[in-house]
PDB file of N, CA and C in Angstrom:
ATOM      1  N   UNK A   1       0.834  -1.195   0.000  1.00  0.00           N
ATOM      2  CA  UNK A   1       0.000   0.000   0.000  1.00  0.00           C
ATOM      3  C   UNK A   1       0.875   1.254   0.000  1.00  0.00           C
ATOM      4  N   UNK A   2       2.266   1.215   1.006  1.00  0.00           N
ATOM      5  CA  UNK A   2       2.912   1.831   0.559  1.00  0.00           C
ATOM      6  C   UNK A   2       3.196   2.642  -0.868  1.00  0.00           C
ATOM      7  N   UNK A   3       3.649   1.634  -1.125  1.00  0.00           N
ATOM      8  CA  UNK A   3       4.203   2.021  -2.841  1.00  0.00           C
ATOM      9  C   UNK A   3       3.239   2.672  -3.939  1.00  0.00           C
ATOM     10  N   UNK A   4       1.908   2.561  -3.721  1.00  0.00           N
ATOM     11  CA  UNK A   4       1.171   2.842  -4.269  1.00  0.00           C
ATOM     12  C   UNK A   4       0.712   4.372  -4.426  1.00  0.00           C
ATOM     13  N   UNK A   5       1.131   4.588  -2.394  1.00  0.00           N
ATOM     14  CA  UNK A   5       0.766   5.648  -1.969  1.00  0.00           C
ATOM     15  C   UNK A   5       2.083   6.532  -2.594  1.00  0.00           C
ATOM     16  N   UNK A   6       2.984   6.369  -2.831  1.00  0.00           N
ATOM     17  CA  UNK A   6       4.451   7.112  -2.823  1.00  0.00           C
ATOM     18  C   UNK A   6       4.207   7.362  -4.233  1.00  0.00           C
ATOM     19  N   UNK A   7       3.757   6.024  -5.263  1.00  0.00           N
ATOM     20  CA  UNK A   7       3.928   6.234  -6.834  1.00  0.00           C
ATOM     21  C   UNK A   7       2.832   7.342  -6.636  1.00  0.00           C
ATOM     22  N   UNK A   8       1.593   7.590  -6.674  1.00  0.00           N
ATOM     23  CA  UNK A   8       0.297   8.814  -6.713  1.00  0.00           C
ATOM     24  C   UNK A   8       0.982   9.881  -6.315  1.00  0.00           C
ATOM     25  N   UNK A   9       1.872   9.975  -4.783  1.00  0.00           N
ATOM     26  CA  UNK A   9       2.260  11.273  -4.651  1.00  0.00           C
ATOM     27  C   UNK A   9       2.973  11.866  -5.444  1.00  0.00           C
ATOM     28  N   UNK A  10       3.721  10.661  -6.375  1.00  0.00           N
ATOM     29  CA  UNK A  10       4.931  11.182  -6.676  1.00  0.00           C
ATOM     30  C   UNK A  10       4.557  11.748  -8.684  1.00  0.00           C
ATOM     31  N   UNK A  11       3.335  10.987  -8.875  1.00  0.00           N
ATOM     32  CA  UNK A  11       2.231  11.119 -10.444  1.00  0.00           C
ATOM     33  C   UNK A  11       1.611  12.658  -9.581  1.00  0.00           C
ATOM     34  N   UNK A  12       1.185  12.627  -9.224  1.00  0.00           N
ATOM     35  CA  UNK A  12       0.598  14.507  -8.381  1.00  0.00           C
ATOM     36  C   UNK A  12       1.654  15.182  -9.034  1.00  0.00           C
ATOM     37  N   UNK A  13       3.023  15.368  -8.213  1.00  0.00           N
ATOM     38  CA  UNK A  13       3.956  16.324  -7.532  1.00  0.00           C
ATOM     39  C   UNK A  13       4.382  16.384  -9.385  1.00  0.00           C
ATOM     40  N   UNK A  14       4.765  15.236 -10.339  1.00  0.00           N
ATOM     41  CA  UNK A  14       5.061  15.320 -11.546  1.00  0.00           C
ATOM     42  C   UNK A  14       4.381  16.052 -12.538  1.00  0.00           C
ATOM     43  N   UNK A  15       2.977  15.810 -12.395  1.00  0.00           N
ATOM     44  CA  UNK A  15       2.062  16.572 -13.287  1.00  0.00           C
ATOM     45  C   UNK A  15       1.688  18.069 -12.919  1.00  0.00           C
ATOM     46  N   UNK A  16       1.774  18.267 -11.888  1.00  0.00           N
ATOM     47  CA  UNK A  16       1.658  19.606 -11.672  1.00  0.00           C
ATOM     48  C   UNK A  16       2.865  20.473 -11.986  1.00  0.00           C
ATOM     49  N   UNK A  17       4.281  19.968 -12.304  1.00  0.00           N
ATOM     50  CA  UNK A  17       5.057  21.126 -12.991  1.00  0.00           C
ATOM     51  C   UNK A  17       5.509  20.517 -14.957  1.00  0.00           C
ATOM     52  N   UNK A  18       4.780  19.457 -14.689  1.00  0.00           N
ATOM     53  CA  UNK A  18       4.395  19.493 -16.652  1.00  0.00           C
ATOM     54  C   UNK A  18       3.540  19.970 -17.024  1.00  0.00           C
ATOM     55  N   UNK A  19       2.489  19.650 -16.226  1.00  0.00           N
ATOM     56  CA  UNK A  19       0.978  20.770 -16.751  1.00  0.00           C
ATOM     57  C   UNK A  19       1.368  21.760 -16.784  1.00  0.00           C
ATOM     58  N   UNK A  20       1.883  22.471 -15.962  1.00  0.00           N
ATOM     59  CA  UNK A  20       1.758  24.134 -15.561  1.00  0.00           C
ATOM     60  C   UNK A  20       2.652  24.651 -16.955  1.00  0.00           C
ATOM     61  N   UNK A  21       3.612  23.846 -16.893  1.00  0.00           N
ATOM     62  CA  UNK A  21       5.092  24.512 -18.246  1.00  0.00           C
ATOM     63  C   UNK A  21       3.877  24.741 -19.405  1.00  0.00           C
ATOM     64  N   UNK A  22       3.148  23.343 -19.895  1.00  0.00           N
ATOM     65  CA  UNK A  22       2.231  23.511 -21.015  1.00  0.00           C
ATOM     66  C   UNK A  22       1.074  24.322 -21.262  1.00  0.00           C
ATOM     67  N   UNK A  23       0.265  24.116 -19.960  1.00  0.00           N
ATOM     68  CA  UNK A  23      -0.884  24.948 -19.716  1.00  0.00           C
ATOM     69  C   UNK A  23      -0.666  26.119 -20.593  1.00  0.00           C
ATOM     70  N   UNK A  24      -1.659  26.976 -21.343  1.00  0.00           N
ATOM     71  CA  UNK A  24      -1.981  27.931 -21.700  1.00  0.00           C
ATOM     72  C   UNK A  24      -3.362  29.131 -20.796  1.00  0.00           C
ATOM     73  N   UNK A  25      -2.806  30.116 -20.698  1.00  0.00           N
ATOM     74  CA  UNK A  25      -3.824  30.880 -19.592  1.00  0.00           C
ATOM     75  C   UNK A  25      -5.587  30.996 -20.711  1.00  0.00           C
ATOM     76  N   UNK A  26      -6.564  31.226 -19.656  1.00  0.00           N
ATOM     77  CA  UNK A  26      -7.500  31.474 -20.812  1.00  0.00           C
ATOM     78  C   UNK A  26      -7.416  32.494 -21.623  1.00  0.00           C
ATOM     79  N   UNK A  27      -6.829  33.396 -21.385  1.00  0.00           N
ATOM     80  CA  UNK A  27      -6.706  34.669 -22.424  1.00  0.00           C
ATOM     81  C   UNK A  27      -5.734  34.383 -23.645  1.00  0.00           C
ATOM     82  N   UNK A  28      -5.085  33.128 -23.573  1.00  0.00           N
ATOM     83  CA  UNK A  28      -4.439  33.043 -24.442  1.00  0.00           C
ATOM     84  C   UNK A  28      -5.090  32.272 -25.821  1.00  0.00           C
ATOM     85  N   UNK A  29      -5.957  31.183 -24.784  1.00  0.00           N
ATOM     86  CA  UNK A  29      -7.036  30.109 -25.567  1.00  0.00           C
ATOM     87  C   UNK A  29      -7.667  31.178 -26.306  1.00  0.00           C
ATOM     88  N   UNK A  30      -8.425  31.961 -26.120  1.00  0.00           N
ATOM     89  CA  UNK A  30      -9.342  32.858 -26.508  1.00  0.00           C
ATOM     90  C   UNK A  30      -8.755  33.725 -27.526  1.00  0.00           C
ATOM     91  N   UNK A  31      -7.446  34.357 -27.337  1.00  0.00           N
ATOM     92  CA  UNK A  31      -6.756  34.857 -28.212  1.00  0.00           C
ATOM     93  C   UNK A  31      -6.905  34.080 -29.903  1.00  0.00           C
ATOM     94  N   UNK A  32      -6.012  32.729 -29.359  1.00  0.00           N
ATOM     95  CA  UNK A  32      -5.778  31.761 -29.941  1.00  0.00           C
ATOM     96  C   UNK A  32      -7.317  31.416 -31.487  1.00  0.00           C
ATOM     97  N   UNK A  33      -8.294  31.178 -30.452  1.00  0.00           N
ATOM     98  CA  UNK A  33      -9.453  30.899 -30.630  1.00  0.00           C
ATOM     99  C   UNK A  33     -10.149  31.618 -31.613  1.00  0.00           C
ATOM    100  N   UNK A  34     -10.246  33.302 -31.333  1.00  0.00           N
ATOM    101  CA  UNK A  34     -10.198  34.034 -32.282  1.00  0.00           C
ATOM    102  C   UNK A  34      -9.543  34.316 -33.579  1.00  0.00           C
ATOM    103  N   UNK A  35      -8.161  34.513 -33.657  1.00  0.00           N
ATOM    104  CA  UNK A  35      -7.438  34.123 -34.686  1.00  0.00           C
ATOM    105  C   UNK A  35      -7.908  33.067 -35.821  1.00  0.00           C
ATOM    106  N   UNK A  36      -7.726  31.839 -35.056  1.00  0.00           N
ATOM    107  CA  UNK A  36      -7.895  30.567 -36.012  1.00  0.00           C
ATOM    108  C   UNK A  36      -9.684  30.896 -36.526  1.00  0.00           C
ATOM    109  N   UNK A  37     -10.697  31.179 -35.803  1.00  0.00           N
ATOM    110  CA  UNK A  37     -12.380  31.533 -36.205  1.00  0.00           C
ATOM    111  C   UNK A  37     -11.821  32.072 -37.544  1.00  0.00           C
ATOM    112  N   UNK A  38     -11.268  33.669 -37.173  1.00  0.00           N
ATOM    113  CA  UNK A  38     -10.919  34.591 -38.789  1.00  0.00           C
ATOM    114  C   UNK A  38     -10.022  33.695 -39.800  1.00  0.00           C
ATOM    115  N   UNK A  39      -9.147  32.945 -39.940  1.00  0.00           N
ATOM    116  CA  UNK A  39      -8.190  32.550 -40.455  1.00  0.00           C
ATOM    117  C   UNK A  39      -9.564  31.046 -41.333  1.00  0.00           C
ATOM    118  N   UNK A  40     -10.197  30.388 -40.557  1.00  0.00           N
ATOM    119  CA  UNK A  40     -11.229  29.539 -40.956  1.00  0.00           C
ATOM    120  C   UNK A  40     -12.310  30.125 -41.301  1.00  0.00           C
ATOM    121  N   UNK A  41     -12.424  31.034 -41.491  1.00  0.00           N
ATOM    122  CA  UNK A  41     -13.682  31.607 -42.285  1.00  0.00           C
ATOM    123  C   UNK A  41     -13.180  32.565 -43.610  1.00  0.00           C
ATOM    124  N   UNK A  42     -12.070  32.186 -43.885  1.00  0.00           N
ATOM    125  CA  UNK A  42     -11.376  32.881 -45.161  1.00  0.00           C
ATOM    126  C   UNK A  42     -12.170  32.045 -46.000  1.00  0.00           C
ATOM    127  N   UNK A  43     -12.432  32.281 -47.766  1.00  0.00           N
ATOM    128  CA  UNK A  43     -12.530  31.820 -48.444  1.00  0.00           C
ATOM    129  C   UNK A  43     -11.810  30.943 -49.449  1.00  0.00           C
ATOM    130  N   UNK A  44     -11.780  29.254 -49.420  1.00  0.00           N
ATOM    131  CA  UNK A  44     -11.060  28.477 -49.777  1.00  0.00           C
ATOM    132  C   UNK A  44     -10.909  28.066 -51.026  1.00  0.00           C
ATOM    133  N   UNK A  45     -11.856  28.615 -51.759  1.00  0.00           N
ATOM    134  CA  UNK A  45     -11.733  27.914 -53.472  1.00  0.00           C
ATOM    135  C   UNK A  45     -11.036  28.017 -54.216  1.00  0.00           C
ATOM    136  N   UNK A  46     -10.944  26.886 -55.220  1.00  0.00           N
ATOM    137  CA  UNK A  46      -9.946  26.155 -55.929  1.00  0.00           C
ATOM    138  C   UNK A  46     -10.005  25.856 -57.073  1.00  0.00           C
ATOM    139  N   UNK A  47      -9.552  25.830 -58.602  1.00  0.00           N
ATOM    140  CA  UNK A  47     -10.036  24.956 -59.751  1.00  0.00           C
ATOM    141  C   UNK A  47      -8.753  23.816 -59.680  1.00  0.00           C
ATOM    142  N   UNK A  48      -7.637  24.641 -59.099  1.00  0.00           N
ATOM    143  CA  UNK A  48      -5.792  23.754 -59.712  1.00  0.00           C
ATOM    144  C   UNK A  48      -5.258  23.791 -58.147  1.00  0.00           C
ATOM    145  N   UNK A  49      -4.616  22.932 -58.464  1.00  0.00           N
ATOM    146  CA  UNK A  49      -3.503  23.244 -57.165  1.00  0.00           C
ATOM    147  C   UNK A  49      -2.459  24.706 -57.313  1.00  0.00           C
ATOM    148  N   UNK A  50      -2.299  25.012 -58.525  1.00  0.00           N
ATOM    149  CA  UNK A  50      -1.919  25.989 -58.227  1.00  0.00           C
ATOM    150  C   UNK A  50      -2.351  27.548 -57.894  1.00  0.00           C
ATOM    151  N   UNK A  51      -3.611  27.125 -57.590  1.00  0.00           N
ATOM    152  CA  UNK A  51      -4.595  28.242 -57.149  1.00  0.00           C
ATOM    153  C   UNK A  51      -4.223  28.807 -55.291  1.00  0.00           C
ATOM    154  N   UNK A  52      -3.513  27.580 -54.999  1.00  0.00           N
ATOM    155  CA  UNK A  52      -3.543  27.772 -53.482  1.00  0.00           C
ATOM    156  C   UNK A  52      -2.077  27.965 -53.094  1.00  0.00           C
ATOM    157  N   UNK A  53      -2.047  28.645 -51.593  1.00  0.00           N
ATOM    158  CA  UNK A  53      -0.636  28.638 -51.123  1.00  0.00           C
ATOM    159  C   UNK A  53      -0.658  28.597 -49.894  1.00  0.00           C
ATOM    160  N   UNK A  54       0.287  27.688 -48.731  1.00  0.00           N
ATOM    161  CA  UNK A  54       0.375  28.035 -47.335  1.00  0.00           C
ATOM    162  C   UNK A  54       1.153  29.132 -46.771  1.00  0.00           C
ATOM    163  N   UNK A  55       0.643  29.338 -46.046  1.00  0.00           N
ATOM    164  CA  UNK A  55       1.048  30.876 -45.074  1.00  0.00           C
ATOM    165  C   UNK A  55       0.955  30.542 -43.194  1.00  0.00           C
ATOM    166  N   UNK A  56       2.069  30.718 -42.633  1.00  0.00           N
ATOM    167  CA  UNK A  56       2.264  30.464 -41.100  1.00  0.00           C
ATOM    168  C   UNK A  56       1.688  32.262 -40.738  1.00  0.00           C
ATOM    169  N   UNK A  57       0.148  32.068 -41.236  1.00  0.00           N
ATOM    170  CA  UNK A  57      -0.316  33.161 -40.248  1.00  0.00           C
ATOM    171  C   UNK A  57      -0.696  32.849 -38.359  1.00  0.00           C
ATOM    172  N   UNK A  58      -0.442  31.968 -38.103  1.00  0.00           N
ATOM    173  CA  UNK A  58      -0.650  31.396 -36.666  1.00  0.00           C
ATOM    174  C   UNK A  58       0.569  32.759 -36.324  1.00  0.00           C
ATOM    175  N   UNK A  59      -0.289  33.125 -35.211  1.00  0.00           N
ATOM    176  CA  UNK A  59       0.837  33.431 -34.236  1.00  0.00           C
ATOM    177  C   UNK A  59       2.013  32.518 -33.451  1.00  0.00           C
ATOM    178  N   UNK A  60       1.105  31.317 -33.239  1.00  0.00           N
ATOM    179  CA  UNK A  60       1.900  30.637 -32.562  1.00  0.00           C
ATOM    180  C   UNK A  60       3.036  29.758 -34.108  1.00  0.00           C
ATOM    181  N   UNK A  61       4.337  29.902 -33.492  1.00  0.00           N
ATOM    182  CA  UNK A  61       5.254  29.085 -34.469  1.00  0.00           C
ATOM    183  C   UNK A  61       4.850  27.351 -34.963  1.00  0.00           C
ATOM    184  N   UNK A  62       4.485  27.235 -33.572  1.00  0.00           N
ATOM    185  CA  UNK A  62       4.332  25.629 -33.616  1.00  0.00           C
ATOM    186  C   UNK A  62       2.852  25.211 -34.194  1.00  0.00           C
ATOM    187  N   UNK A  63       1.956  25.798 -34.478  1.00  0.00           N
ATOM    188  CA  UNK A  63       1.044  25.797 -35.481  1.00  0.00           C
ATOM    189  C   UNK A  63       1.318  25.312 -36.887  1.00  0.00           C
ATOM    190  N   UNK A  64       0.906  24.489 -37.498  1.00  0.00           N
ATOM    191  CA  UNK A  64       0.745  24.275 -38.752  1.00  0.00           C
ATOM    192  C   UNK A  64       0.505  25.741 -39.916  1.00  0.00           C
ATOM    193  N   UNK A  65       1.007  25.685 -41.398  1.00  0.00           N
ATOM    194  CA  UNK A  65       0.639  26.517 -41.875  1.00  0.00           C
ATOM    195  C   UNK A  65      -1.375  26.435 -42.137  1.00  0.00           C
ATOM    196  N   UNK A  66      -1.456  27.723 -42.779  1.00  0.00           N
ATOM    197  CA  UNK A  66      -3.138  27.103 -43.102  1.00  0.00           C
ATOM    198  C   UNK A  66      -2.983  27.603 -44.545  1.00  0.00           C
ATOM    199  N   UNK A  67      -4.117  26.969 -45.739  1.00  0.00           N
ATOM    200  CA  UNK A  67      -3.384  26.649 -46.876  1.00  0.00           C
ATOM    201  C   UNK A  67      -5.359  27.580 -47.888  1.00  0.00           C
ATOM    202  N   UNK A  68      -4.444  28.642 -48.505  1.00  0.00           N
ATOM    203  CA  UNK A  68      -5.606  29.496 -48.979  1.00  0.00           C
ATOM    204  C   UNK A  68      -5.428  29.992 -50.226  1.00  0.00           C
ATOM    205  N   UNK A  69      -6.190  30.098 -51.102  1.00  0.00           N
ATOM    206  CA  UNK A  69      -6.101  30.765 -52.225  1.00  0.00           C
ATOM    207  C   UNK A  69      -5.479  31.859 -52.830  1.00  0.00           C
ATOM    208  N   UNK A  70      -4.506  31.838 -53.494  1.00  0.00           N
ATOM    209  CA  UNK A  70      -3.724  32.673 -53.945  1.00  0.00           C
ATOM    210  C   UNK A  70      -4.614  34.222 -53.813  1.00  0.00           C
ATOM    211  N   UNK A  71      -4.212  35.329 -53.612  1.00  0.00           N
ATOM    212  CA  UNK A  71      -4.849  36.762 -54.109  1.00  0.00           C
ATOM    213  C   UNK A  71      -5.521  36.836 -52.826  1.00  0.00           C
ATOM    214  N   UNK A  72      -5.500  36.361 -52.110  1.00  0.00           N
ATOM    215  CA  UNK A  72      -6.549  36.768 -50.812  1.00  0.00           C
ATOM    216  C   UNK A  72      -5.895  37.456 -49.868  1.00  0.00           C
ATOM    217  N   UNK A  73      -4.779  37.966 -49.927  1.00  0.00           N
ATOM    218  CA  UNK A  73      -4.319  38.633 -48.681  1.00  0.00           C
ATOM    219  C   UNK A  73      -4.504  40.754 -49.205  1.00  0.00           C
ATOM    220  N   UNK A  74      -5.955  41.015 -49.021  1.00  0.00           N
ATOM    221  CA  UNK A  74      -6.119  42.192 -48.949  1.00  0.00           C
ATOM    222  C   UNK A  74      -5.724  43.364 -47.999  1.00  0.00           C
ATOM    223  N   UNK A  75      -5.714  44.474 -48.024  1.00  0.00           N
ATOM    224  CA  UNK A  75      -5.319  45.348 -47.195  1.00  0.00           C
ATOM    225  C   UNK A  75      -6.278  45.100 -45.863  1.00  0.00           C
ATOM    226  N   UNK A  76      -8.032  45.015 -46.153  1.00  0.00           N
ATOM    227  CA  UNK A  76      -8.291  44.610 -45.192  1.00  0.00           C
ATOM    228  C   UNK A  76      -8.162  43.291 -44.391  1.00  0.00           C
ATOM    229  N   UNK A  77      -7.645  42.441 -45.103  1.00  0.00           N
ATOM    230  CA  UNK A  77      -7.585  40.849 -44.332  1.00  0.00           C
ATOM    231  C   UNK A  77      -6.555  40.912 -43.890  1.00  0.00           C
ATOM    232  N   UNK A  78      -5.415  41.725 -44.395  1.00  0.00           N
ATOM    233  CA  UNK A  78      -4.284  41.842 -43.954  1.00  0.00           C
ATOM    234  C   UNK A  78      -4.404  42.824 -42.119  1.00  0.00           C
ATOM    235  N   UNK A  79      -4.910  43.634 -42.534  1.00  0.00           N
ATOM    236  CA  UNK A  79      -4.839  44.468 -40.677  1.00  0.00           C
ATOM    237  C   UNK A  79      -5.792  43.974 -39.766  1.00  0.00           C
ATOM    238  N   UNK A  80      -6.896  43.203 -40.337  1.00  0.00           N
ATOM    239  CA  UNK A  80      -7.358  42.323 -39.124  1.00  0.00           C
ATOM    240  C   UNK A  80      -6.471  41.474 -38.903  1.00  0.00           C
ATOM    241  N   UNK A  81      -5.624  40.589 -40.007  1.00  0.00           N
ATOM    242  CA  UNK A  81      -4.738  39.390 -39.454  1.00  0.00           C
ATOM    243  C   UNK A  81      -3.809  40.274 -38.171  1.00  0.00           C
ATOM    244  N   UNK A  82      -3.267  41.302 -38.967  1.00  0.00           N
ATOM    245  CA  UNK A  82      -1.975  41.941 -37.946  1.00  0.00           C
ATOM    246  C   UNK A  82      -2.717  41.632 -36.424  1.00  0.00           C
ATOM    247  N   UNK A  83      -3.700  42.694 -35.923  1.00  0.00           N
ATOM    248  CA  UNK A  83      -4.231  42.971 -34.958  1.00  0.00           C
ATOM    249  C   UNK A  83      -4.956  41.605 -34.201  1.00  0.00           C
ATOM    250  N   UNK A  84      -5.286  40.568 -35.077  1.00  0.00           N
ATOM    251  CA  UNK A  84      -5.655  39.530 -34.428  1.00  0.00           C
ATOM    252  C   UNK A  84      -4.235  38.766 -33.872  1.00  0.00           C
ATOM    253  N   UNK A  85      -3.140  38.342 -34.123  1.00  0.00           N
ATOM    254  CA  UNK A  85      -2.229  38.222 -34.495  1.00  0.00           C
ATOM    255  C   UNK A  85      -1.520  38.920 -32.723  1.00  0.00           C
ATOM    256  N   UNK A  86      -1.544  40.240 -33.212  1.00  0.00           N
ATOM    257  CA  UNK A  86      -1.157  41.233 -32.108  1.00  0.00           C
ATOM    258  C   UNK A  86      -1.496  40.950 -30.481  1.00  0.00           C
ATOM    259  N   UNK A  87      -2.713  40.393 -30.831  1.00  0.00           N
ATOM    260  CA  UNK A  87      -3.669  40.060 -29.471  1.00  0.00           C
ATOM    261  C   UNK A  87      -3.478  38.660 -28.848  1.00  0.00           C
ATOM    262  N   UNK A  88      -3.030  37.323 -29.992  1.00  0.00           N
ATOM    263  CA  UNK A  88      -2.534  36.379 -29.581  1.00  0.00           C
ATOM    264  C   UNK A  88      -1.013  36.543 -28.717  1.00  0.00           C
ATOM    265  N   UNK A  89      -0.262  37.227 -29.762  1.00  0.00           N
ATOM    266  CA  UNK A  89       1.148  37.299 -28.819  1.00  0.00           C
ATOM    267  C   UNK A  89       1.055  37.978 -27.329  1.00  0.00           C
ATOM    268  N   UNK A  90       0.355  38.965 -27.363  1.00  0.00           N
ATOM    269  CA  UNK A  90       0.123  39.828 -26.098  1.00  0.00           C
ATOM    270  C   UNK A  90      -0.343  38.996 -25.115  1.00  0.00           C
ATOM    271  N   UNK A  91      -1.267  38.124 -25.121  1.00  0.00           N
ATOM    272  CA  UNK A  91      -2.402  37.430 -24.598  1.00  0.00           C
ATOM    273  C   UNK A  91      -1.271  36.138 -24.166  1.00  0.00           C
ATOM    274  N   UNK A  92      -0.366  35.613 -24.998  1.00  0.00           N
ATOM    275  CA  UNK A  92       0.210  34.654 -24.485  1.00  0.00           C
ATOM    276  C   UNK A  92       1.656  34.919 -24.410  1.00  0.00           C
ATOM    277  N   UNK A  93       2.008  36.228 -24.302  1.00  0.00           N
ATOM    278  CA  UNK A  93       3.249  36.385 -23.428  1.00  0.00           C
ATOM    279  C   UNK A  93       3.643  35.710 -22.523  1.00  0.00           C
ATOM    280  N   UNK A  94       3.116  35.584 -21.649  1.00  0.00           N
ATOM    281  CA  UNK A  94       3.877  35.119 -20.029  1.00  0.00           C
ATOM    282  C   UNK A  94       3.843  33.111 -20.633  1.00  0.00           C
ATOM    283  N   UNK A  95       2.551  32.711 -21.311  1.00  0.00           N
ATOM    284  CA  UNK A  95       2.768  31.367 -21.388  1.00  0.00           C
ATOM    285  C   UNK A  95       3.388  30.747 -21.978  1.00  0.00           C
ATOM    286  N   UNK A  96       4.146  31.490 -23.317  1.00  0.00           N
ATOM    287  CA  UNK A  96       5.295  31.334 -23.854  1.00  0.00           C
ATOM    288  C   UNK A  96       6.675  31.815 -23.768  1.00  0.00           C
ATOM    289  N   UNK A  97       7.036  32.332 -22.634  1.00  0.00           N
ATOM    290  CA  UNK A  97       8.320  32.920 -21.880  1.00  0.00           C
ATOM    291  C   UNK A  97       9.198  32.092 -21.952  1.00  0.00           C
ATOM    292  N   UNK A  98       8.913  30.715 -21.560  1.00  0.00           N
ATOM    293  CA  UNK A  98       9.943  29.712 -21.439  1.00  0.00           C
ATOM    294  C   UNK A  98      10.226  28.394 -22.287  1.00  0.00           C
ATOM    295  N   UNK A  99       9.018  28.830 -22.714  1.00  0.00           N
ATOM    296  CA  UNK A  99       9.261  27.443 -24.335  1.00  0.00           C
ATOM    297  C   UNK A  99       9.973  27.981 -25.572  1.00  0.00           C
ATOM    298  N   UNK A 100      10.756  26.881 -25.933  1.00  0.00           N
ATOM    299  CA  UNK A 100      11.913  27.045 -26.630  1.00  0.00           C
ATOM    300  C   UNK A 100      11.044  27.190 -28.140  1.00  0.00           C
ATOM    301  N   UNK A 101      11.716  27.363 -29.409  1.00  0.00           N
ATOM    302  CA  UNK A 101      11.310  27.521 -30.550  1.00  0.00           C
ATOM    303  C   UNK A 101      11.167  26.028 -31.131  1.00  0.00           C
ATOM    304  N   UNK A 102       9.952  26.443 -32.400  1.00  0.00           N
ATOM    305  CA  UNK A 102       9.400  25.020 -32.801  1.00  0.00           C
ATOM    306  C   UNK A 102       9.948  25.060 -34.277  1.00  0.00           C
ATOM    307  N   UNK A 103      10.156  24.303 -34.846  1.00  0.00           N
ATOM    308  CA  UNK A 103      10.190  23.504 -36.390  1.00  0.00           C
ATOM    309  C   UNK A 103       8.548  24.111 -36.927  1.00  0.00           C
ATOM    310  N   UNK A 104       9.420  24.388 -38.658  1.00  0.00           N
ATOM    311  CA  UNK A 104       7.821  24.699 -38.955  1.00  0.00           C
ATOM    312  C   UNK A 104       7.584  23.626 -39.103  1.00  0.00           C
ATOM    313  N   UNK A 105       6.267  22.958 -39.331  1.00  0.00           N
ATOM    314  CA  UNK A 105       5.293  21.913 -39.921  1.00  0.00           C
ATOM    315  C   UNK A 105       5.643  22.109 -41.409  1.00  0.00           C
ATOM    316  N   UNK A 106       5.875  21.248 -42.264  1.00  0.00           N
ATOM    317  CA  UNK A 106       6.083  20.977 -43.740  1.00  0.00           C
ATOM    318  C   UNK A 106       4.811  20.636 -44.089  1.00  0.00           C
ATOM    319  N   UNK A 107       4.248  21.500 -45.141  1.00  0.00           N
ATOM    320  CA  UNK A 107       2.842  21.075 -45.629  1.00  0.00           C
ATOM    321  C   UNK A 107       3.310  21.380 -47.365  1.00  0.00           C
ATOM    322  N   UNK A 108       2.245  20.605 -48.115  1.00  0.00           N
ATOM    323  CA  UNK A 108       1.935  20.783 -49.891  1.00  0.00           C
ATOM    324  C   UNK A 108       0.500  21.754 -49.584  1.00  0.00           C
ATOM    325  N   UNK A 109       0.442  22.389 -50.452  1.00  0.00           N
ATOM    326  CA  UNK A 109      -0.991  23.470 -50.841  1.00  0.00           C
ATOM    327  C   UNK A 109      -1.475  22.406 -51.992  1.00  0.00           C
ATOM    328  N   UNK A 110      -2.856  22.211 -51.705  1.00  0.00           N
ATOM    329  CA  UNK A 110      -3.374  21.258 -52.911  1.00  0.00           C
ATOM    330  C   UNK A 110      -4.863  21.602 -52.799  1.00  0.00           C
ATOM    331  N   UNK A 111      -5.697  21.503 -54.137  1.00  0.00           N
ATOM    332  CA  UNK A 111      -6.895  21.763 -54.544  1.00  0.00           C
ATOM    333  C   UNK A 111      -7.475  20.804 -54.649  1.00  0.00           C
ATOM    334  N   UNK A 112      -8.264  20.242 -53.482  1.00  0.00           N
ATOM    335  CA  UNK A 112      -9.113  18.985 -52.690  1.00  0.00           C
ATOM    336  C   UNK A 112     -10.110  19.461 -53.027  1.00  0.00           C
ATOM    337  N   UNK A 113     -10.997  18.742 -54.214  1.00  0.00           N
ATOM    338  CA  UNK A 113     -13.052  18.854 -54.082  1.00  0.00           C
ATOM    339  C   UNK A 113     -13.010  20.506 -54.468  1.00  0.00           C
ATOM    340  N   UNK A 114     -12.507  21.459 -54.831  1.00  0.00           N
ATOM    341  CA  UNK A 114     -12.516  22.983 -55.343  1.00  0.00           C
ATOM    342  C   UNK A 114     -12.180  23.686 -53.850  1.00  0.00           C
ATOM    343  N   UNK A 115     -11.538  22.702 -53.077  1.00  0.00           N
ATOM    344  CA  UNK A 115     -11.119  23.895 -51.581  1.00  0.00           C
ATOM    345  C   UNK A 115      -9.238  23.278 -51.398  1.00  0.00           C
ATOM    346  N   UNK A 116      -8.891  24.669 -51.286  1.00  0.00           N
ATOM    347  CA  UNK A 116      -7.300  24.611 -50.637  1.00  0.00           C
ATOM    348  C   UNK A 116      -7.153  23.902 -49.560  1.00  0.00           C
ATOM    349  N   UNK A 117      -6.008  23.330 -49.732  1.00  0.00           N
ATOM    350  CA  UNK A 117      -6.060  22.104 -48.601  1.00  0.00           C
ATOM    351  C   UNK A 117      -5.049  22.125 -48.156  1.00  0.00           C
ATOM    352  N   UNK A 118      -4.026  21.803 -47.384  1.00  0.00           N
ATOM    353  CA  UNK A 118      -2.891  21.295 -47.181  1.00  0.00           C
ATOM    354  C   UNK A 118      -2.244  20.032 -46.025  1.00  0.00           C
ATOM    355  N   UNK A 119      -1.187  19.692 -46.220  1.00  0.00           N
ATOM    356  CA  UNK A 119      -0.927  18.122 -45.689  1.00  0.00           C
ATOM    357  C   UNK A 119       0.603  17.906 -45.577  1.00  0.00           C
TER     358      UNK A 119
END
């Protein structure tokens, strides 16, 4: 019974400083959350694959690119991205202080069913 009791204390005392390193605060989720809503409600259509292109608009590095139709980055899609963008980094300052830098994700841009896709 011992041992049982020592392994739990010792699964507690472990997860509470791996969670915490990973954890994201809610303002960051929400940040986060917002971003990706605007970024998924872009318009995806396609005739060729070469209609489409990926772009690491994530704030976060370790995000995947997201994969959109050539010509779509307007002046206005462009300063909501900035400012959405703006609000993720701000928002997750403190939860990314100590995590090291990520590898991008390697993706192809491809024209799946008439929508940009990538993989």
């Amino acid at each position: 019974m011992k041992i049982i009791v020592t392994a739990f204390a010792f699964f507690i005392l472990f997860s509470s400083f791996s969670g915490g390193a990973n954890a994201e605060s809610g303002t960051c989720i929400a940040a986060h959350e917002k971003l990706e809503e605007f970024l998924q409600a872009q318009p995806k259509t396609c005739t060729a694959d070469e209609d489409c292109e990926g772009h690491f608009y994530r704030a976060d590095g370790c995000k995947p690119a997201i994969v959109l139709p050539r010509g779509h980055d307007t002046p206005e899609f462009l300063q909501a991205l900035e400012a959405l963008q703006s609000e993720v980094r701000s928002g997750c300052a403190s939860d990314w202080a100590t995590r090291g830098p990520c590898a991008l994700t390697p993706f192809q841009a491809k024209c799946v069913k008439n929508l940009c896709a990538g993989g």
